[in-house]
C-alpha atoms as a PDB file:
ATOM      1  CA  UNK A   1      12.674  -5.505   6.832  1.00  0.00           C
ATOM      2  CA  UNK A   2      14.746  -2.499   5.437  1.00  0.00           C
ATOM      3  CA  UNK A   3      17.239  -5.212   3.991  1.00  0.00           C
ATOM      4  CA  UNK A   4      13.957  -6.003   1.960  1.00  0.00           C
ATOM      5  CA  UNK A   5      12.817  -2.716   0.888  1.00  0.00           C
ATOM      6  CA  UNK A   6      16.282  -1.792  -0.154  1.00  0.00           C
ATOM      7  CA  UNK A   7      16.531  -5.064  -1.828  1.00  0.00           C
ATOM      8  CA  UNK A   8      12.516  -4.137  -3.339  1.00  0.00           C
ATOM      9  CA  UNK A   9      13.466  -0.672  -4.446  1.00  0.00           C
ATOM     10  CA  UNK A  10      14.911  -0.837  -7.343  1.00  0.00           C
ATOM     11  CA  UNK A  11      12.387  -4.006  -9.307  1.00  0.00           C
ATOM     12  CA  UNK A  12       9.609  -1.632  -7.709  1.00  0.00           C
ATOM     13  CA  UNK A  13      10.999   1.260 -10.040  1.00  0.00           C
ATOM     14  CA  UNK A  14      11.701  -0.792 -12.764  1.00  0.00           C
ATOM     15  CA  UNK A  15       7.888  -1.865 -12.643  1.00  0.00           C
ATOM     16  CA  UNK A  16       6.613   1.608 -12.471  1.00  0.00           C
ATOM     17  CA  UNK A  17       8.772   3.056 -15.678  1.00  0.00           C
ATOM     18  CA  UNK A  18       7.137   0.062 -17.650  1.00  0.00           C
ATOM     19  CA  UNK A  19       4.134   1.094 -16.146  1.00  0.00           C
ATOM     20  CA  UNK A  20       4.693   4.544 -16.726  1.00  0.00           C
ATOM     21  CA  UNK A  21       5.714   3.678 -20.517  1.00  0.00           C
ATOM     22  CA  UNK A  22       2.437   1.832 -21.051  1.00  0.00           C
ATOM     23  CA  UNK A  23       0.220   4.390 -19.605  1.00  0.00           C
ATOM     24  CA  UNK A  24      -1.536   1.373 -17.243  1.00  0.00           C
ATOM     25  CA  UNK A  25      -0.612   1.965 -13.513  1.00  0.00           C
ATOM     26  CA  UNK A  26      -3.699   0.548 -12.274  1.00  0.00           C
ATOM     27  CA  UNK A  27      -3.223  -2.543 -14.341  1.00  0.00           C
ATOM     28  CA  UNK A  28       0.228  -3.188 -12.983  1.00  0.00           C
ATOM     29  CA  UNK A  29      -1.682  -2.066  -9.540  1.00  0.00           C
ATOM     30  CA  UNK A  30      -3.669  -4.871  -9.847  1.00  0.00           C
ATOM     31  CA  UNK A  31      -1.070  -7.022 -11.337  1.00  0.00           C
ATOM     32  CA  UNK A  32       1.019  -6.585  -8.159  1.00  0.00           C
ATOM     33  CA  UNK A  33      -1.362  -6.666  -5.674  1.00  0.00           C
ATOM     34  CA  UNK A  34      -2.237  -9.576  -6.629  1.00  0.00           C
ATOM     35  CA  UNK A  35       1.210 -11.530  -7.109  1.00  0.00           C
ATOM     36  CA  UNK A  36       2.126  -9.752  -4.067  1.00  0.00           C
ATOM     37  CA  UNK A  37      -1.451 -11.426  -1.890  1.00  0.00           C
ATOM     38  CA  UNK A  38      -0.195 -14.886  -3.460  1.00  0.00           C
ATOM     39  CA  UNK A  39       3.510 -14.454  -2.453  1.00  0.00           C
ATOM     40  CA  UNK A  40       2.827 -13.583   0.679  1.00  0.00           C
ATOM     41  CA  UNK A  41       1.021 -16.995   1.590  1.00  0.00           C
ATOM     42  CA  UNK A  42       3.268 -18.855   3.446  1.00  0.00           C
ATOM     43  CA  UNK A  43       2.293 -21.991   1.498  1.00  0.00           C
ATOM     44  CA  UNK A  44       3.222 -20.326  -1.614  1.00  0.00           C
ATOM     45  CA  UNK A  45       6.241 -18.614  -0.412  1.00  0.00           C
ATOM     46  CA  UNK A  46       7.574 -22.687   1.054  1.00  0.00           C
ATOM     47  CA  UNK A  47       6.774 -23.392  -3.027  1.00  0.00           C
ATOM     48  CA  UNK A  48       8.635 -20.295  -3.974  1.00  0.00           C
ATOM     49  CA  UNK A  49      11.553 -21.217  -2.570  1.00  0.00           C
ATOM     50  CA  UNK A  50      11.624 -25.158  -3.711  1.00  0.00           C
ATOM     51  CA  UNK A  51      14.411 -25.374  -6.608  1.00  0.00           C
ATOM     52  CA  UNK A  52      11.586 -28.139  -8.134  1.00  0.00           C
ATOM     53  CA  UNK A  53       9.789 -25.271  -9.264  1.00  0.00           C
ATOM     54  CA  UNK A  54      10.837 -24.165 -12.645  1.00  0.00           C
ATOM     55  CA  UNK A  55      10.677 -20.225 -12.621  1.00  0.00           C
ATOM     56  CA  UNK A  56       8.158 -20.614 -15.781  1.00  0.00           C
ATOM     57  CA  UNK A  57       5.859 -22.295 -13.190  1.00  0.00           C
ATOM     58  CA  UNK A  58       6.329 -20.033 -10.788  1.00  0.00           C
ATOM     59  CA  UNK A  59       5.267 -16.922 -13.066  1.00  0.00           C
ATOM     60  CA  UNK A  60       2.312 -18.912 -14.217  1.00  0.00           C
ATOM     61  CA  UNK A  61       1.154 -19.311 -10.398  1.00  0.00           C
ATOM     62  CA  UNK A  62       1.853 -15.878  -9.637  1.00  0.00           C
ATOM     63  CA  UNK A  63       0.359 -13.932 -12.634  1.00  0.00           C
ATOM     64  CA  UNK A  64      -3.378 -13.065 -12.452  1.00  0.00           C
ATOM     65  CA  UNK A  65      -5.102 -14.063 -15.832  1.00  0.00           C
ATOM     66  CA  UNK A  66      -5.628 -10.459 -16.914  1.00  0.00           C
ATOM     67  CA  UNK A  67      -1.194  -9.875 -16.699  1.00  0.00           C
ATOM     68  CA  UNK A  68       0.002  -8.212 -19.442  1.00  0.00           C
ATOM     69  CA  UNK A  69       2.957  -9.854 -21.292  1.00  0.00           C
ATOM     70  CA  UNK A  70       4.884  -7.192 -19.569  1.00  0.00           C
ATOM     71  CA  UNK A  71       4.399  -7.912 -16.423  1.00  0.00           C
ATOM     72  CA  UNK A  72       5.030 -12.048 -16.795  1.00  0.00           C
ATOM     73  CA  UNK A  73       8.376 -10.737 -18.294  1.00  0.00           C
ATOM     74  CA  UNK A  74       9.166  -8.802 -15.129  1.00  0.00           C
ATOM     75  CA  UNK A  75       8.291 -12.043 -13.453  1.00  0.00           C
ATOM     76  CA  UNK A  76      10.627 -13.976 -14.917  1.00  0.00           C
ATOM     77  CA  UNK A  77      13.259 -10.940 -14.274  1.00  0.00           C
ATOM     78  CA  UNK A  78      12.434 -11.768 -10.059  1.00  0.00           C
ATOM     79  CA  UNK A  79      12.291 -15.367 -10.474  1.00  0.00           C
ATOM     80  CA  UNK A  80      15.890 -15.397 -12.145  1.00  0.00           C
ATOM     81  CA  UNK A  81      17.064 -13.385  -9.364  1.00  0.00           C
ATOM     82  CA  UNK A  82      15.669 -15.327  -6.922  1.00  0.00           C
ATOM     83  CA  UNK A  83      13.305 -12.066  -5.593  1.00  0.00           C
ATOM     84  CA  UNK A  84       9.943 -13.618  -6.008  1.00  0.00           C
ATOM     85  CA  UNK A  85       9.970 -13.607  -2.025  1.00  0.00           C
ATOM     86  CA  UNK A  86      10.289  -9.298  -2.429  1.00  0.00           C
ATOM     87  CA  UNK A  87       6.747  -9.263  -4.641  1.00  0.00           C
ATOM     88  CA  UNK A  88       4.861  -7.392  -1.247  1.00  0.00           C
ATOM     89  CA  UNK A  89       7.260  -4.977  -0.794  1.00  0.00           C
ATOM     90  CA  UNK A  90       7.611  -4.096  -4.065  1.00  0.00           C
ATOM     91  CA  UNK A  91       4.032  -3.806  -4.826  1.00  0.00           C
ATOM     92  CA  UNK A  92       3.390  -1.412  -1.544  1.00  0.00           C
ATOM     93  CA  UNK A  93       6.568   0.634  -2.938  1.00  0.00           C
ATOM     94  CA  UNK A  94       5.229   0.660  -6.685  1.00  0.00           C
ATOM     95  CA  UNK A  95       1.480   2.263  -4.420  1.00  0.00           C
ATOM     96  CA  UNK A  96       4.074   4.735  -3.486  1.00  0.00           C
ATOM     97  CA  UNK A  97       5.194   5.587  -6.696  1.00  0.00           C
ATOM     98  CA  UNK A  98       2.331   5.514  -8.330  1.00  0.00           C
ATOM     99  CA  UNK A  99       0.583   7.988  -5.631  1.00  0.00           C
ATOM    100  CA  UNK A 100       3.711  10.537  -5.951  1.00  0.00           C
ATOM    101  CA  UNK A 101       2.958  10.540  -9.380  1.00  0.00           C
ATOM    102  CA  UNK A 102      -0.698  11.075  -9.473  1.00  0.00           C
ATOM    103  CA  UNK A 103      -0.605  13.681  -7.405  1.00  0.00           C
ATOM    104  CA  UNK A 104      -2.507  11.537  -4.518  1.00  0.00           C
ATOM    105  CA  UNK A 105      -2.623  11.478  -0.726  1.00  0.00           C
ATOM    106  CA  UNK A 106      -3.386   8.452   0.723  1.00  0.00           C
ATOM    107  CA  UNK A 107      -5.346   9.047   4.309  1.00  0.00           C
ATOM    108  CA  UNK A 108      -7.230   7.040   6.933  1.00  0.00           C
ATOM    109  CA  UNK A 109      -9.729   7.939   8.850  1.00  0.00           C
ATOM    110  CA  UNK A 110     -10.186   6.152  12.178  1.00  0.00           C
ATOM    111  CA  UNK A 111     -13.116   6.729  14.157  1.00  0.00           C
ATOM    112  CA  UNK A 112     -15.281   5.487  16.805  1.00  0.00           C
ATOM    113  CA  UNK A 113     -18.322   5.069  15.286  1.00  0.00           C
ATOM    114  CA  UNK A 114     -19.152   5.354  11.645  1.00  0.00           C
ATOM    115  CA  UNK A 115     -18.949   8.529   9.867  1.00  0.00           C
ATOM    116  CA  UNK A 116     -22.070   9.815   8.018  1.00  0.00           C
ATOM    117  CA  UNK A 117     -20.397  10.698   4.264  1.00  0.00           C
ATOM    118  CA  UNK A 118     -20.925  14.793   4.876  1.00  0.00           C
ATOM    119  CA  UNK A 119     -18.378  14.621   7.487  1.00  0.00           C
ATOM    120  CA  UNK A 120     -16.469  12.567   4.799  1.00  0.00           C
ATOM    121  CA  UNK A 121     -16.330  14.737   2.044  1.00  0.00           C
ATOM    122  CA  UNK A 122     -15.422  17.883   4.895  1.00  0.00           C
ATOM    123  CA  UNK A 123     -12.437  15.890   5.942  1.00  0.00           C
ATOM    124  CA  UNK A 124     -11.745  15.013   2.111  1.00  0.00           C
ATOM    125  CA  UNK A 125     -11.549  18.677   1.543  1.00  0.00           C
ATOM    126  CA  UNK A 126      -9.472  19.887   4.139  1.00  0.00           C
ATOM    127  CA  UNK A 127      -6.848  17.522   3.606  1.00  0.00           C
ATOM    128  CA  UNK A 128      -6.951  18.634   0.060  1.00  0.00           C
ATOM    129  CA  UNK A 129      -6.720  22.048   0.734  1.00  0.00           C
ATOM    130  CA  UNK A 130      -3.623  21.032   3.233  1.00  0.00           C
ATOM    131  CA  UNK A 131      -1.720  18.876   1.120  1.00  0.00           C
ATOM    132  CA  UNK A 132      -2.930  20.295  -2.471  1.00  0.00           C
ATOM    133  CA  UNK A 133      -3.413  17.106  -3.884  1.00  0.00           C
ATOM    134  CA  UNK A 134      -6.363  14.803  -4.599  1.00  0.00           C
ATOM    135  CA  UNK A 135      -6.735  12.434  -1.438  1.00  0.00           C
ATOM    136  CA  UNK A 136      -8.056   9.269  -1.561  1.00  0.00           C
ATOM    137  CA  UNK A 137      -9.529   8.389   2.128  1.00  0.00           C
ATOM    138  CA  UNK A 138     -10.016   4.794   3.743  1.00  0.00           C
ATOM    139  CA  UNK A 139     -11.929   4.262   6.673  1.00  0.00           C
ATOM    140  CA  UNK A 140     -11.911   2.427  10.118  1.00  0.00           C
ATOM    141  CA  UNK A 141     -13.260   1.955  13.285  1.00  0.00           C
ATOM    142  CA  UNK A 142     -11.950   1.966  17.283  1.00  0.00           C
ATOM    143  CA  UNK A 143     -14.194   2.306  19.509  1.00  0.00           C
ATOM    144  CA  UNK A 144     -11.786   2.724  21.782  1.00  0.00           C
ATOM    145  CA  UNK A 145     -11.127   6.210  20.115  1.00  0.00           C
ATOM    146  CA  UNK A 146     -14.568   7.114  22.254  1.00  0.00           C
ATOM    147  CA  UNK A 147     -15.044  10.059  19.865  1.00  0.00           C
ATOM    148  CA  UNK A 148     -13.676  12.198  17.246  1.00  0.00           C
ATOM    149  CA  UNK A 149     -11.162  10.624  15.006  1.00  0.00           C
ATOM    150  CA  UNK A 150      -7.697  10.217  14.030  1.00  0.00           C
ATOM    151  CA  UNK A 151      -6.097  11.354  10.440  1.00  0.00           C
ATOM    152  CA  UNK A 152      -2.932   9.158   8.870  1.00  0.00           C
ATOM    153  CA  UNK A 153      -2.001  10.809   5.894  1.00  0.00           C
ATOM    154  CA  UNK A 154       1.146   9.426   5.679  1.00  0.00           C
ATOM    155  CA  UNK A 155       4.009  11.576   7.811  1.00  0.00           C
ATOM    156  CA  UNK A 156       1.150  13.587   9.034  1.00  0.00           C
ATOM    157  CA  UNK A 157      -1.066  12.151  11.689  1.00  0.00           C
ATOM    158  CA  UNK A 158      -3.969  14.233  13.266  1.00  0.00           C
ATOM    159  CA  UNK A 159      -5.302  12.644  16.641  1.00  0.00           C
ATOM    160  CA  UNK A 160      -9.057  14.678  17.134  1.00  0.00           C
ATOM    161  CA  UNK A 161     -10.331  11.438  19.149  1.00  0.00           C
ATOM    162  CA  UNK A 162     -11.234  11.740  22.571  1.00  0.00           C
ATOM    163  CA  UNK A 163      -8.931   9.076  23.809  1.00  0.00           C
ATOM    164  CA  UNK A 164      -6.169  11.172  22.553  1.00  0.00           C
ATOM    165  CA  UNK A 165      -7.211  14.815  24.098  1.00  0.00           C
ATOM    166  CA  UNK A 166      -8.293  12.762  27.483  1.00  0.00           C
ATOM    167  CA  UNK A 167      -4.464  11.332  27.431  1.00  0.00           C
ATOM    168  CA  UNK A 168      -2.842  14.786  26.772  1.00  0.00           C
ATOM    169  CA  UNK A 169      -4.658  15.962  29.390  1.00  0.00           C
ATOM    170  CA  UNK A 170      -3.532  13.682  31.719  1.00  0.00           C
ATOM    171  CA  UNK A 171      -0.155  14.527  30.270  1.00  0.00           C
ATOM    172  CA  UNK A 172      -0.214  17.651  31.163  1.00  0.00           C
ATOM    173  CA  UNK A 173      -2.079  17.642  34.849  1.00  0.00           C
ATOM    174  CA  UNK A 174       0.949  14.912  35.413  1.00  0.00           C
ATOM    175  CA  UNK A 175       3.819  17.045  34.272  1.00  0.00           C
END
């Protein structure tokens, strides 16, 4: 896996200066995501790696219709260099990027139960006020959590759930 991201790193910057240059990050978002879901399939990625397919076909099948000429260009770039099998790694690493540079925190919530959107916005907030950035907040649910919630903003990860205090406790009556 690190063999790939190291491997990833550099077409994953390469994709965000063109993005960068165009002023369309969410296009090549998109773009990405997209070549990256249809990579990824391990039908496709048998395909991928067939020498029958000519690397012109293999843009066309990974390319969303919307794909600027750009984008099929840096395509072609992977396909030549045999790195078509790298498109999900460099698409999460182009996220990263591209939330560095917009000045966004990327956060999950994980909760037992559904949150109502007050407590939402209140967690939105504080982690804004923490990290001093906009944060833009997924959600999930584990009811195994029993209550409260856990926060994984990345290197930070705030565990307020039940489940969590109940097993420090037992941590510490143990120790």
């Amino acid at each position: 896996m690190s063999q790939a991201l190291t491997l990833a790193r550099p077409y994953a910057r390469a994709a965000f200066a063109i993005a960068r240059d165009e002023k369309d990050y969410a296009g090549w978002s998109q773009a990405l995501a997209f070549a990256a879901r249809v990579a990824a399939d391990p039908r496709v990625a048998a395909l991928l790696g067939d020498p029958r397919l000519s690397h012109a076909d293999a843009v066309v099948l990974l390319s969303p219709e919307s794909a600027s000429e750009s984008f099929s260009r840096f395509l072609t770039l992977l396909a030549d260099n045999r790195r078509l099998a790298l498109l999900p790694e460099i698409a999460g690493l182009y996220e990263e990027l591209r939330a560095e540079a917009e000045r966004v925190v990327k956060a999950t919530v994980t909760s037992a139960a559904e949150l109502p959107a007050s407590e939402l916005e209140k967690i939105k907030a504080a982690l804004r006020q923490r990290f001093g950035r906009e944060v833009d907040v997924d959600t999930a649910i584990d009811a195994s959590l029993i209550g409260g919630a856990v926060i994984d903003a990345g290197d930070v990860v705030i565990d307020g759930s039940l489940k969590g205090k109940l097993e420090r406790l037992q941590a510490a009556l143990a120790g």
